[in-house]
Protein backbone atom coordinates (compact mmCIF):
# COMPACT_ATOMS: atom_id res chain seq x y z
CA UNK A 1 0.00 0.00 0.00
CA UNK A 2 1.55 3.43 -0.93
CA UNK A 3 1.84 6.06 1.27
CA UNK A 4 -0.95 8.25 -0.44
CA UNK A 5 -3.29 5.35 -0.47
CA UNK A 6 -3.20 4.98 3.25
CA UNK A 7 -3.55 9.38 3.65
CA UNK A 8 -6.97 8.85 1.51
CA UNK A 9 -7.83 5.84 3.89
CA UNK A 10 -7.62 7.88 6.67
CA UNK A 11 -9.09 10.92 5.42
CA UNK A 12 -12.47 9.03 4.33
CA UNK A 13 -12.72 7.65 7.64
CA UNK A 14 -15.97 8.35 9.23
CA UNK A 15 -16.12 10.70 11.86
CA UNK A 16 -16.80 8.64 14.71
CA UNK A 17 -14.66 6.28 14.11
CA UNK A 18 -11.45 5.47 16.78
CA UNK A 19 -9.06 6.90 14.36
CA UNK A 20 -10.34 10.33 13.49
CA UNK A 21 -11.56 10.29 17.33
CA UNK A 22 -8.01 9.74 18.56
CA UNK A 23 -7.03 12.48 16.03
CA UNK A 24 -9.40 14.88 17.56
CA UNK A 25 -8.82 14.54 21.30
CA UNK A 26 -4.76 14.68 20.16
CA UNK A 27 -5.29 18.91 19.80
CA UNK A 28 -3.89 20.76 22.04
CA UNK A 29 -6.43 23.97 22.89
CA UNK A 30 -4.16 25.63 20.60
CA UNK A 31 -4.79 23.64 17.80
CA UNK A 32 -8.36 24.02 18.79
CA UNK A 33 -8.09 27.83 18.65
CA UNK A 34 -6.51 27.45 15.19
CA UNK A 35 -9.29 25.21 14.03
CA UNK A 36 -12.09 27.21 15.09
CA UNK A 37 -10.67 30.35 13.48
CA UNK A 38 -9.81 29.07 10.07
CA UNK A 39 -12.10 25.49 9.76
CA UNK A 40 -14.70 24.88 7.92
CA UNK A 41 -18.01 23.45 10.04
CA UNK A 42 -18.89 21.52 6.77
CA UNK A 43 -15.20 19.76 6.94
CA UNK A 44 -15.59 19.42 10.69
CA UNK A 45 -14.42 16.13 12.22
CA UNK A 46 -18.43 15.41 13.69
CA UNK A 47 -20.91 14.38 11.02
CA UNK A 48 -23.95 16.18 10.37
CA UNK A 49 -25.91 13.89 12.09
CA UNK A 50 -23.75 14.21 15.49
CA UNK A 51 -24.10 17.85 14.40
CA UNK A 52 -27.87 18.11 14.39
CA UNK A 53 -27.98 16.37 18.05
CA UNK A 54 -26.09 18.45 19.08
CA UNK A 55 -28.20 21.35 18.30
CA UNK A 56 -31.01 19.26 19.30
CA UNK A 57 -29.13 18.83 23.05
CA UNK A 58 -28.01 22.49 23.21
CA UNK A 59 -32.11 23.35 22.48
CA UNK A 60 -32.99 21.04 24.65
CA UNK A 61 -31.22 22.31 27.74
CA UNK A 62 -32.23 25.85 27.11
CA UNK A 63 -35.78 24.86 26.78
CA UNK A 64 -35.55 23.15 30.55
CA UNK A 65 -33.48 25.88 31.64
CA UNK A 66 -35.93 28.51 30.36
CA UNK A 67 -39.14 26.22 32.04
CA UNK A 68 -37.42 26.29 34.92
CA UNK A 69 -36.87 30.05 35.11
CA UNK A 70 -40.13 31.03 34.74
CA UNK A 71 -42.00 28.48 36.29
CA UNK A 72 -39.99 29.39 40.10
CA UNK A 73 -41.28 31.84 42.75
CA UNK A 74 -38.10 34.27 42.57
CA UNK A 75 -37.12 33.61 46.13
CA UNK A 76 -34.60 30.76 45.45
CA UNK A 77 -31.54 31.11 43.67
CA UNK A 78 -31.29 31.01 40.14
CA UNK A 79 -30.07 28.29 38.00
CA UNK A 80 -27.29 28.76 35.48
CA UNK A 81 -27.59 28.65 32.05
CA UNK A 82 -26.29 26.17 30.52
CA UNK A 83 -23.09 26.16 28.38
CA UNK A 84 -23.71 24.73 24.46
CA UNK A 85 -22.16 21.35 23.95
CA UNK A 86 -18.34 21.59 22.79
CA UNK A 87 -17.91 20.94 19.59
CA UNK A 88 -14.88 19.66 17.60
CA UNK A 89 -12.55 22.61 16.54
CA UNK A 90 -14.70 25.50 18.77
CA UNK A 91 -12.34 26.25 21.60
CA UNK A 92 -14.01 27.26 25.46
CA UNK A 93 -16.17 30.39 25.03
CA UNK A 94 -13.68 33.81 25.94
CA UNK A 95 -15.81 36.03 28.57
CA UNK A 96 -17.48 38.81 27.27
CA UNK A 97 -16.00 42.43 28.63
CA UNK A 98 -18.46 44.38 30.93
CA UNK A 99 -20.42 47.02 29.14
CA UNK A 100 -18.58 50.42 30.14
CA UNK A 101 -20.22 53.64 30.78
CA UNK A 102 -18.50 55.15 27.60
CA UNK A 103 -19.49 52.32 25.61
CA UNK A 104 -23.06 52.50 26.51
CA UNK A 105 -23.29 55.76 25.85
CA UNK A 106 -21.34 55.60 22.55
CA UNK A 107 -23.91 52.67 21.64
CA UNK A 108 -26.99 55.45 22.76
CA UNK A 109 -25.59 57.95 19.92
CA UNK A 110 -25.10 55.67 17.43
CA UNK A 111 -29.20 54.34 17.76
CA UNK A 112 -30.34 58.16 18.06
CA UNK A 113 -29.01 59.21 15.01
CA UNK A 114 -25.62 59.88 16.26
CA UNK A 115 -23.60 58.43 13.04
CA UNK A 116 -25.46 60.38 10.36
């Protein structure tokens, strides 16, 4: 078997299978970073089936989440919202910065008319 012929093997491989699983838990959250920047979702290493329940399981918990919220008195604390399932090639969500005074009102101009 030539070298090439075995690279095409691989590269067909279905995504769930042990190989191109072993290749995705070998990135380093670098690699991940990399990936998520420049990939392409349609070339991920997940197939569009494990794609699609995912979405399904990310709706899901938001929909419980969301019951949850507004079926409770107030009094107790509140639950956290869940995070969206990780997905091959997204890295860990960055927090967002906290709105600043000067931003918010920046943000007020602009929607009154303030950029014409």
């Amino acid at each position: 078997m030539t070298p090439r012929r075995l690279r095409v093997l691989i590269q067909r491989l279905p995504p769930e299978s042990a190989t191109m699983t072993a290749l995705r838990n070998a990135l380093s959250p670098e690699e991940y970073e990399k990936q998520a920047k420049n990939g392409k979702p349609e070339e991920g290493r997940w197939s569009m089936d494990q794609q699609l329940l995912a979405g399904l399981t990310d709706a899901l918990r938001e929909l419980q989440y969301i019951t949850v919220v507004a079926n409770s008195d107030g009094k107790g604390r509140k639950p956290r919202r869940p995070e969206p399932m990780r997905r091959p090639g997204v890295g860990v969500p960055q927090a967002r910065e906290a709105l600043t005074d000067e931003h918010a009102n920046f943000l007020f101009d602009m929607i009154n008319g303030g950029a014409a």
